[in-house]
C-alpha atoms as a PDB file:
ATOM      1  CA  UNK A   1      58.991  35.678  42.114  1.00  0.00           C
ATOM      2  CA  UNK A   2      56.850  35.016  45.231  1.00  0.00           C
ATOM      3  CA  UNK A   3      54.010  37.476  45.689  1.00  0.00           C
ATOM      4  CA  UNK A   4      51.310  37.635  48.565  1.00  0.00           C
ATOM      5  CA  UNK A   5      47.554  36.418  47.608  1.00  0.00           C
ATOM      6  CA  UNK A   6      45.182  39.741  47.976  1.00  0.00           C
ATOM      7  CA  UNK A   7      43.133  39.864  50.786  1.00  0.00           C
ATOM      8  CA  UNK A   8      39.779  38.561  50.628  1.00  0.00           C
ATOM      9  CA  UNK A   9      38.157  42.056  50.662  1.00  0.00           C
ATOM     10  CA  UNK A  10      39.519  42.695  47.479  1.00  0.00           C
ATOM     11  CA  UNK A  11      38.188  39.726  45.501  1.00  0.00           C
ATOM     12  CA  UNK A  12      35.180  40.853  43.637  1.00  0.00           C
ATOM     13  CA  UNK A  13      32.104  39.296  43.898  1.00  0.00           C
ATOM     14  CA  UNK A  14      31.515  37.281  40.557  1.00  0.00           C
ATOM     15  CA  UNK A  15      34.775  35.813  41.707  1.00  0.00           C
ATOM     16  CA  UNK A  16      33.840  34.351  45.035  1.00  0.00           C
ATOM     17  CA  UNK A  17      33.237  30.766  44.509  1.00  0.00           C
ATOM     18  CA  UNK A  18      32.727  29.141  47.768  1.00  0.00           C
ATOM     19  CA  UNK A  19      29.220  30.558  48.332  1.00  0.00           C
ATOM     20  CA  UNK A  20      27.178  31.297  45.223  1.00  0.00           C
ATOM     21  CA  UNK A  21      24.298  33.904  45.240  1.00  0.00           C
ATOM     22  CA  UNK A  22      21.043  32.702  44.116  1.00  0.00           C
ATOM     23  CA  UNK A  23      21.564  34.997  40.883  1.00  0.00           C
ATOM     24  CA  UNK A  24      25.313  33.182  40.602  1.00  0.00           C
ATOM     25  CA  UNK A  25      23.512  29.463  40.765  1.00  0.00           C
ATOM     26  CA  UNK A  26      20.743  30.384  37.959  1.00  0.00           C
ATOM     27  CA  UNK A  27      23.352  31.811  35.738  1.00  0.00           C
ATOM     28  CA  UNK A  28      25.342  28.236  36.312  1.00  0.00           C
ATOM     29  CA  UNK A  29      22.736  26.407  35.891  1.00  0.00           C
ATOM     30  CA  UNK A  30      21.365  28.067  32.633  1.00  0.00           C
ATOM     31  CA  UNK A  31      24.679  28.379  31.368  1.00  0.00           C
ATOM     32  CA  UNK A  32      25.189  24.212  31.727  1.00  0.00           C
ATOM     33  CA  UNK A  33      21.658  23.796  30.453  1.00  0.00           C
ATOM     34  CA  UNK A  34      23.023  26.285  27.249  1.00  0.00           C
ATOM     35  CA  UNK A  35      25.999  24.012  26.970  1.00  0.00           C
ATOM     36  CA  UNK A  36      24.502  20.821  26.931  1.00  0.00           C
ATOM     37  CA  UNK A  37      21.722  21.896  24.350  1.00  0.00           C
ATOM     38  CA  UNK A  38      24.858  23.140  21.602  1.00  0.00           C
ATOM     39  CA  UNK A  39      26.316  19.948  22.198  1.00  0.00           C
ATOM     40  CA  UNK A  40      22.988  17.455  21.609  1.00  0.00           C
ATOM     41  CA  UNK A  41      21.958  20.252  18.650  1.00  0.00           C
ATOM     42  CA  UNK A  42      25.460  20.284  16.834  1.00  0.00           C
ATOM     43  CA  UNK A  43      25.489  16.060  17.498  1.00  0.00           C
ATOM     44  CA  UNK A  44      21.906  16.432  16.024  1.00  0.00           C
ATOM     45  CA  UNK A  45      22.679  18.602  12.880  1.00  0.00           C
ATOM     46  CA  UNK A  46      25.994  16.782  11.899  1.00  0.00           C
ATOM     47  CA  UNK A  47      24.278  13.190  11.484  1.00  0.00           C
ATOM     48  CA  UNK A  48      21.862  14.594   9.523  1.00  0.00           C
ATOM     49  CA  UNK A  49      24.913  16.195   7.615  1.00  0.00           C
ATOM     50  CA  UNK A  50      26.723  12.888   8.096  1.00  0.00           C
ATOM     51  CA  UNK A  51      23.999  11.003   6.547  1.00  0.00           C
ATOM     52  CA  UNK A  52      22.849  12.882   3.800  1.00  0.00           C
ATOM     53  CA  UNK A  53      26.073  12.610   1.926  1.00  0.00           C
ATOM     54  CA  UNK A  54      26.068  14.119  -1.532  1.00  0.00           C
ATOM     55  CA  UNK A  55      22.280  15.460  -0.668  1.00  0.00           C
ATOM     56  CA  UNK A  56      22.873  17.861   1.241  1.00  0.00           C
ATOM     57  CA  UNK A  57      22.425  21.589   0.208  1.00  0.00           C
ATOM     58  CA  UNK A  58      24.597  23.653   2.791  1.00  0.00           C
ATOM     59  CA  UNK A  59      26.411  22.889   5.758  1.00  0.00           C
ATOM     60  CA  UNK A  60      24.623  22.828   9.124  1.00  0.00           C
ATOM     61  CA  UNK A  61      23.010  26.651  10.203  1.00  0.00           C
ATOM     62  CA  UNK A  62      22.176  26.898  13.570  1.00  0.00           C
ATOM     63  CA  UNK A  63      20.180  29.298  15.856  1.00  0.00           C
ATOM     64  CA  UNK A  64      21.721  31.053  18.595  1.00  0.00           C
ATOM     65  CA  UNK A  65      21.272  32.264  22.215  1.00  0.00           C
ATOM     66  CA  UNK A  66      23.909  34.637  24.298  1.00  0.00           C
ATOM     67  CA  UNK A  67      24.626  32.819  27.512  1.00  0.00           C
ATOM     68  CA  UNK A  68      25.220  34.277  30.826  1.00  0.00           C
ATOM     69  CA  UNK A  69      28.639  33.883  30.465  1.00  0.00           C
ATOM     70  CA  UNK A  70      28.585  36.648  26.764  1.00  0.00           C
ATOM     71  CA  UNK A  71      29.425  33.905  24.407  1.00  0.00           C
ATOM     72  CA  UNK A  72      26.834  32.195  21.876  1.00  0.00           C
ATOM     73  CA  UNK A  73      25.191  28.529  22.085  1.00  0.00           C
ATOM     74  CA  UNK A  74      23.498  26.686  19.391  1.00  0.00           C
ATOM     75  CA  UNK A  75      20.024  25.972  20.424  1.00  0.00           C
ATOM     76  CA  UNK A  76      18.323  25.029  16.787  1.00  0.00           C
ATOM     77  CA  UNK A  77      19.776  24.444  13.677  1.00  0.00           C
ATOM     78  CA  UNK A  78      18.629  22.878  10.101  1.00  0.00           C
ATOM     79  CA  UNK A  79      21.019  20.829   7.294  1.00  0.00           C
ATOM     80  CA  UNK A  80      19.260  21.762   4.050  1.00  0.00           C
ATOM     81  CA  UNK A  81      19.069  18.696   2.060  1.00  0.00           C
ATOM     82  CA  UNK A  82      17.505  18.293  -2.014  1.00  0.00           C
ATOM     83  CA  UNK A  83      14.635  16.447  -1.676  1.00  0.00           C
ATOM     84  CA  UNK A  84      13.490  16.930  -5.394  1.00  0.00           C
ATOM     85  CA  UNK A  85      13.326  13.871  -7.447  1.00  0.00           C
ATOM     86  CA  UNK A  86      16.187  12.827 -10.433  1.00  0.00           C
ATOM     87  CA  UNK A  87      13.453  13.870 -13.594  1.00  0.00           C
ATOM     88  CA  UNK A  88      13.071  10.507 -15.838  1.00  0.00           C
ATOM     89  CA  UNK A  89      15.284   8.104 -13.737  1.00  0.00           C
ATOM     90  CA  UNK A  90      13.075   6.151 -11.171  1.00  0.00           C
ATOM     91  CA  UNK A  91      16.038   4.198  -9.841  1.00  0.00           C
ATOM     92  CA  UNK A  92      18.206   7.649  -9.118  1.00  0.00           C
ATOM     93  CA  UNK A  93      15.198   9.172  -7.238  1.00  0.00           C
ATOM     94  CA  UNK A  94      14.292   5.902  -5.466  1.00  0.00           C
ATOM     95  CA  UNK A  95      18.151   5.852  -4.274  1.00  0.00           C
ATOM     96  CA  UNK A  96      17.983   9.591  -3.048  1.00  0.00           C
ATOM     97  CA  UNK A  97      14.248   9.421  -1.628  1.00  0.00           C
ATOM     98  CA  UNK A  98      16.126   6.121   0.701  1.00  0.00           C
ATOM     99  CA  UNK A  99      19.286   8.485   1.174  1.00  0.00           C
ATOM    100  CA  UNK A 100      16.691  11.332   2.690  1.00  0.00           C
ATOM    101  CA  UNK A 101      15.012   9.035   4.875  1.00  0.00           C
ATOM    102  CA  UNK A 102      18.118   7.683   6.482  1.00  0.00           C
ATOM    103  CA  UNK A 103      19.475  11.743   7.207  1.00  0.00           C
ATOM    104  CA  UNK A 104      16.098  12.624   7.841  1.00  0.00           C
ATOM    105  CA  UNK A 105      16.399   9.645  10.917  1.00  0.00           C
ATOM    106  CA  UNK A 106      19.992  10.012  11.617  1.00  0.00           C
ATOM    107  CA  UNK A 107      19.651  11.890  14.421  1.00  0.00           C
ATOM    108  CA  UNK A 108      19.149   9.332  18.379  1.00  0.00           C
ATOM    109  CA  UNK A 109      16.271  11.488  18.469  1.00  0.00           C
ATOM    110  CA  UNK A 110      14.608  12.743  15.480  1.00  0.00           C
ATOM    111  CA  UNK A 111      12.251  15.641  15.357  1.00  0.00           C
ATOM    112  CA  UNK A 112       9.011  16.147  14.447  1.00  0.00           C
ATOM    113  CA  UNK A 113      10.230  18.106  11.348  1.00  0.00           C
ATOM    114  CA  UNK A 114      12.615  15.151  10.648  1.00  0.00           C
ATOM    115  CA  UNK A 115       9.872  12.976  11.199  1.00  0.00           C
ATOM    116  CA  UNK A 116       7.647  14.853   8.589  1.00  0.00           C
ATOM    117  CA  UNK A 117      10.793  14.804   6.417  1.00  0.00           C
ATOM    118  CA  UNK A 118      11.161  11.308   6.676  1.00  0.00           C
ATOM    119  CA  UNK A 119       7.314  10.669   5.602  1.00  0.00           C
ATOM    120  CA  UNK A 120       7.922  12.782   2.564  1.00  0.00           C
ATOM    121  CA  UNK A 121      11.118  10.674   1.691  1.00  0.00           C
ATOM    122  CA  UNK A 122       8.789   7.515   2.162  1.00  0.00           C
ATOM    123  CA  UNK A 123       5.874   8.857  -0.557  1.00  0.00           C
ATOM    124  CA  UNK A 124       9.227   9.560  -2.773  1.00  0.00           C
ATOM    125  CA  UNK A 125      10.652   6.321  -2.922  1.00  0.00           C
ATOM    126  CA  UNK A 126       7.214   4.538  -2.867  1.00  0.00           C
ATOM    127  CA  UNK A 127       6.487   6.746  -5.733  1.00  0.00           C
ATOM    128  CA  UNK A 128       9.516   5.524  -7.605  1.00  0.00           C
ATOM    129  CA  UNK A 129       8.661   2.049  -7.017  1.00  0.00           C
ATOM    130  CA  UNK A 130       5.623   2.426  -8.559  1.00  0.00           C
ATOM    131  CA  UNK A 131       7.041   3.898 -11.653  1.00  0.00           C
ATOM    132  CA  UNK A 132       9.674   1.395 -11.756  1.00  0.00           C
ATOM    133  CA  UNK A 133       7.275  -1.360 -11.806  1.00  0.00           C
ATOM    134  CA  UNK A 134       4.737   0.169 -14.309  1.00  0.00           C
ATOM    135  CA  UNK A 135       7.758   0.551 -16.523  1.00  0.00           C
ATOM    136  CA  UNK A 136       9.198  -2.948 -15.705  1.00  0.00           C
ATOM    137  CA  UNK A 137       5.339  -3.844 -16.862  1.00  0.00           C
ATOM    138  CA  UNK A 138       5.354  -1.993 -19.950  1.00  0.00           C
ATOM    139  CA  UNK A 139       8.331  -3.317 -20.824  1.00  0.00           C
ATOM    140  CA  UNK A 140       7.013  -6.954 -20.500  1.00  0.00           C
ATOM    141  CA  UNK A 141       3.990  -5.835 -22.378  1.00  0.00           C
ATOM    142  CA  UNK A 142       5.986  -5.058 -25.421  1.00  0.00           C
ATOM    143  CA  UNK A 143       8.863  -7.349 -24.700  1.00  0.00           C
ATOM    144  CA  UNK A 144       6.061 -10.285 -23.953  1.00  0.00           C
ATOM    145  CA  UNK A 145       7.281 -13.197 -22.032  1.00  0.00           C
ATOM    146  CA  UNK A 146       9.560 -16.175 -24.043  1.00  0.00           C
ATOM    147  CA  UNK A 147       7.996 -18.402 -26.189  1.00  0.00           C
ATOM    148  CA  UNK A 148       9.207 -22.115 -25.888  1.00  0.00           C
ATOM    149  CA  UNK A 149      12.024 -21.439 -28.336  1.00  0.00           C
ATOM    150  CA  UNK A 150      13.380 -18.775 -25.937  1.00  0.00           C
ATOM    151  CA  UNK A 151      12.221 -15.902 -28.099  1.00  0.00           C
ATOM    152  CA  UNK A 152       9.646 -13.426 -27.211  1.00  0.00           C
ATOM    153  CA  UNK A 153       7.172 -11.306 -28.436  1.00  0.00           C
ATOM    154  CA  UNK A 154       9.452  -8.359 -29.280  1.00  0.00           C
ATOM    155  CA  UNK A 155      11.695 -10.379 -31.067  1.00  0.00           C
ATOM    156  CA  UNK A 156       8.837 -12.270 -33.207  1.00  0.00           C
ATOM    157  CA  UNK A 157       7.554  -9.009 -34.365  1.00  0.00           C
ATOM    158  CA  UNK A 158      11.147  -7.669 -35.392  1.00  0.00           C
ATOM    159  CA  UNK A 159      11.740 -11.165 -37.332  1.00  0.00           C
ATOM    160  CA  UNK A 160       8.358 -10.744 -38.791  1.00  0.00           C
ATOM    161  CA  UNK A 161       8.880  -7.009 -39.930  1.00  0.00           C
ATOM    162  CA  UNK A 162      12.036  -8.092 -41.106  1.00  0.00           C
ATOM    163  CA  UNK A 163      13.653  -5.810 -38.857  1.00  0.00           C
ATOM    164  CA  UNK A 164      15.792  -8.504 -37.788  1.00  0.00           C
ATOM    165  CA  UNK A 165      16.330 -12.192 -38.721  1.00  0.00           C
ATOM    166  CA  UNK A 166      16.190 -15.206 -36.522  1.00  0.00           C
ATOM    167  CA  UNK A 167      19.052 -17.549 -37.533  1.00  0.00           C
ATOM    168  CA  UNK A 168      18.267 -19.792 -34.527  1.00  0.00           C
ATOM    169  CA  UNK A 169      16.021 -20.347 -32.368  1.00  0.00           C
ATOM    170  CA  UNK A 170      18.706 -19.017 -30.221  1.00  0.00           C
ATOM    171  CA  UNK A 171      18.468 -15.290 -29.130  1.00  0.00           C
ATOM    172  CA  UNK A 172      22.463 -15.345 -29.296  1.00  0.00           C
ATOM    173  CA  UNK A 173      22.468 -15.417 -33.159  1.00  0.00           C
ATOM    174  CA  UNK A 174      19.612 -12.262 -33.251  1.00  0.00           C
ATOM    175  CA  UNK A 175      21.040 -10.525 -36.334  1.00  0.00           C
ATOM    176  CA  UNK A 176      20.621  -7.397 -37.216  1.00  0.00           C
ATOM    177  CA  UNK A 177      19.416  -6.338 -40.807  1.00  0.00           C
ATOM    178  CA  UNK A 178      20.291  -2.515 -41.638  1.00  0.00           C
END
Protein backbone atom coordinates (compact mmCIF):
# COMPACT_ATOMS: atom_id res chain seq x y z
CA UNK A 1 0.00 0.00 0.00
CA UNK A 2 1.54 3.33 -1.11
CA UNK A 3 0.15 6.35 0.71
CA UNK A 4 1.08 10.16 0.26
CA UNK A 5 3.35 11.84 3.18
CA UNK A 6 0.99 14.72 4.90
CA UNK A 7 1.74 18.01 4.08
CA UNK A 8 4.02 19.90 6.13
CA UNK A 9 1.23 22.08 7.65
CA UNK A 10 -0.05 19.25 9.31
CA UNK A 11 3.03 18.05 11.20
CA UNK A 12 2.78 19.30 14.69
CA UNK A 13 5.24 21.19 16.21
CA UNK A 14 7.08 18.86 18.81
CA UNK A 15 7.52 16.88 15.66
CA UNK A 16 9.46 19.27 13.50
CA UNK A 17 12.99 18.32 13.74
CA UNK A 18 14.94 20.31 11.34
CA UNK A 19 14.76 23.56 13.35
CA UNK A 20 14.47 23.21 17.11
CA UNK A 21 12.92 26.01 19.31
CA UNK A 22 15.00 27.24 22.05
CA UNK A 23 12.42 25.44 24.52
CA UNK A 24 12.92 22.09 22.09
CA UNK A 25 17.02 22.39 22.54
CA UNK A 26 16.82 22.80 26.56
CA UNK A 27 14.47 19.93 26.81
CA UNK A 28 17.26 17.86 24.58
CA UNK A 29 19.78 18.90 26.27
CA UNK A 30 18.40 18.25 29.87
CA UNK A 31 16.96 15.18 28.78
CA UNK A 32 20.76 13.85 27.55
CA UNK A 33 22.18 15.40 30.69
CA UNK A 34 19.15 13.08 32.64
CA UNK A 35 20.33 10.14 30.62
CA UNK A 36 23.82 10.25 31.12
CA UNK A 37 23.49 10.86 35.00
CA UNK A 38 21.10 7.23 35.29
CA UNK A 39 23.70 5.66 33.43
CA UNK A 40 27.07 6.91 35.61
CA UNK A 41 24.53 6.53 38.93
CA UNK A 42 23.25 2.90 38.10
CA UNK A 43 27.28 2.08 36.94
CA UNK A 44 27.95 3.77 40.38
CA UNK A 45 25.42 1.82 42.61
CA UNK A 46 26.01 -1.68 40.98
CA UNK A 47 29.92 -1.78 41.84
CA UNK A 48 29.21 -0.93 45.07
CA UNK A 49 26.58 -3.86 44.83
CA UNK A 50 29.17 -5.78 42.82
CA UNK A 51 31.70 -5.40 45.44
CA UNK A 52 30.07 -5.82 48.53
CA UNK A 53 29.16 -9.39 47.88
CA UNK A 54 27.47 -11.18 50.73
CA UNK A 55 27.47 -7.56 52.68
CA UNK A 56 25.16 -6.05 51.21
CA UNK A 57 21.70 -5.32 52.84
CA UNK A 58 19.26 -4.59 49.82
CA UNK A 59 19.63 -4.18 46.30
CA UNK A 60 20.52 -0.76 44.87
CA UNK A 61 17.50 2.19 45.65
CA UNK A 62 17.79 5.02 43.65
CA UNK A 63 16.33 8.60 43.54
CA UNK A 64 14.39 9.79 40.75
CA UNK A 65 13.66 12.80 38.47
CA UNK A 66 10.74 12.97 35.58
CA UNK A 67 12.48 14.01 32.41
CA UNK A 68 11.17 16.16 29.73
CA UNK A 69 10.43 13.39 27.79
CA UNK A 70 7.55 11.84 31.05
CA UNK A 71 9.70 8.93 31.89
CA UNK A 72 11.94 8.63 35.20
CA UNK A 73 15.94 8.86 35.52
CA UNK A 74 18.01 7.79 38.36
CA UNK A 75 19.87 10.70 39.67
CA UNK A 76 21.02 9.28 43.37
CA UNK A 77 20.88 6.08 44.72
CA UNK A 78 22.45 4.12 47.93
CA UNK A 79 23.41 0.03 48.24
CA UNK A 80 22.84 -0.56 51.95
CA UNK A 81 25.64 -2.59 53.12
CA UNK A 82 26.21 -4.24 57.15
CA UNK A 83 28.89 -2.53 58.43
CA UNK A 84 28.51 -3.98 62.05
CA UNK A 85 31.30 -6.08 63.25
CA UNK A 86 31.15 -10.33 63.55
CA UNK A 87 30.79 -10.14 67.84
CA UNK A 88 33.91 -12.29 69.28
CA UNK A 89 35.64 -13.19 65.92
CA UNK A 90 38.39 -10.54 65.08
CA UNK A 91 39.40 -12.34 61.90
CA UNK A 92 35.50 -12.40 60.49
CA UNK A 93 35.16 -8.62 61.20
CA UNK A 94 38.67 -7.78 59.94
CA UNK A 95 37.59 -9.75 56.58
CA UNK A 96 34.20 -7.76 56.32
CA UNK A 97 35.66 -4.25 57.58
CA UNK A 98 38.36 -5.03 54.12
CA UNK A 99 35.16 -6.27 52.12
CA UNK A 100 33.41 -2.64 53.04
CA UNK A 101 36.28 -0.71 52.10
CA UNK A 102 36.69 -2.25 48.71
CA UNK A 103 32.48 -1.57 47.91
CA UNK A 104 32.77 1.48 49.70
CA UNK A 105 35.72 2.39 46.72
CA UNK A 106 34.29 0.42 43.97
CA UNK A 107 32.84 3.01 42.34
CA UNK A 108 35.72 5.18 39.27
CA UNK A 109 34.60 7.90 41.35
CA UNK A 110 33.71 7.50 44.86
CA UNK A 111 31.71 9.93 46.88
CA UNK A 112 32.19 11.78 49.70
CA UNK A 113 29.72 9.48 51.58
CA UNK A 114 31.70 6.49 50.15
CA UNK A 115 34.67 8.15 51.14
CA UNK A 116 33.40 8.58 54.82
CA UNK A 117 32.28 4.94 54.47
CA UNK A 118 35.49 3.84 53.51
CA UNK A 119 37.23 5.67 56.66
CA UNK A 120 34.81 3.89 58.90
CA UNK A 121 35.72 0.46 57.23
CA UNK A 122 39.48 1.50 57.87
CA UNK A 123 38.93 2.19 61.98
CA UNK A 124 37.03 -1.41 61.65
CA UNK A 125 39.63 -3.45 60.37
CA UNK A 126 42.41 -1.50 62.24
CA UNK A 127 40.33 -2.20 65.21
CA UNK A 128 40.38 -5.90 64.52
CA UNK A 129 43.98 -5.92 64.10
CA UNK A 130 44.47 -4.67 67.25
CA UNK A 131 42.39 -7.24 68.92
CA UNK A 132 43.92 -9.89 66.96
CA UNK A 133 47.28 -9.03 68.10
CA UNK A 134 46.45 -8.41 71.83
CA UNK A 135 44.96 -11.86 71.66
CA UNK A 136 47.87 -13.36 69.60
CA UNK A 137 49.85 -11.64 72.79
CA UNK A 138 47.86 -13.11 75.40
CA UNK A 139 48.10 -16.16 73.98
CA UNK A 140 51.98 -16.08 74.02
CA UNK A 141 51.74 -14.83 77.53
CA UNK A 142 50.14 -17.98 78.69
CA UNK A 143 51.45 -20.21 75.98
CA UNK A 144 55.17 -18.60 76.74
CA UNK A 145 57.68 -19.06 74.07
CA UNK A 146 59.62 -22.83 73.71
CA UNK A 147 62.06 -23.76 75.99
CA UNK A 148 65.20 -25.49 74.44
CA UNK A 149 63.48 -28.87 74.62
CA UNK A 150 60.72 -27.51 72.34
CA UNK A 151 58.21 -27.25 75.15
CA UNK A 152 56.75 -24.14 76.48
CA UNK A 153 55.44 -22.58 79.29
CA UNK A 154 51.86 -23.88 78.93
CA UNK A 155 52.93 -27.20 78.57
CA UNK A 156 55.45 -27.11 81.72
CA UNK A 157 52.69 -26.01 83.90
CA UNK A 158 50.21 -28.82 82.61
CA UNK A 159 53.17 -31.51 83.18
CA UNK A 160 53.74 -29.94 86.49
CA UNK A 161 49.95 -29.96 87.59
CA UNK A 162 49.88 -33.27 86.32
CA UNK A 163 47.39 -32.29 83.93
CA UNK A 164 49.34 -33.89 81.36
CA UNK A 165 52.58 -35.94 81.17
CA UNK A 166 55.64 -35.30 79.14
CA UNK A 167 56.87 -38.65 77.74
CA UNK A 168 59.47 -36.80 75.62
CA UNK A 169 60.88 -33.98 75.31
CA UNK A 170 58.93 -34.11 72.19
CA UNK A 171 55.57 -32.15 72.07
CA UNK A 172 54.34 -35.10 69.66
CA UNK A 173 54.11 -37.62 72.58
CA UNK A 174 52.03 -34.75 74.93
CA UNK A 175 49.70 -37.25 76.63
CA UNK A 176 46.80 -36.61 78.04
CA UNK A 177 45.91 -37.78 81.69
CA UNK A 178 41.95 -37.83 82.34
Amino acid sequence: MITAPEPASATRPSDRTDSPTETDSADYQALRALQQRDREVRAHEQAHLSAAGRFAVSGANFDFQRGPDGRLYAVGGDVRIDASPVPGDPQATLEKAEALHRAALAPSEPSAQDRRVAAQASRMAAAARAEIQQAARENLATTGPADETGTTRLENRLASSGAVSLKSESIEELDLLI
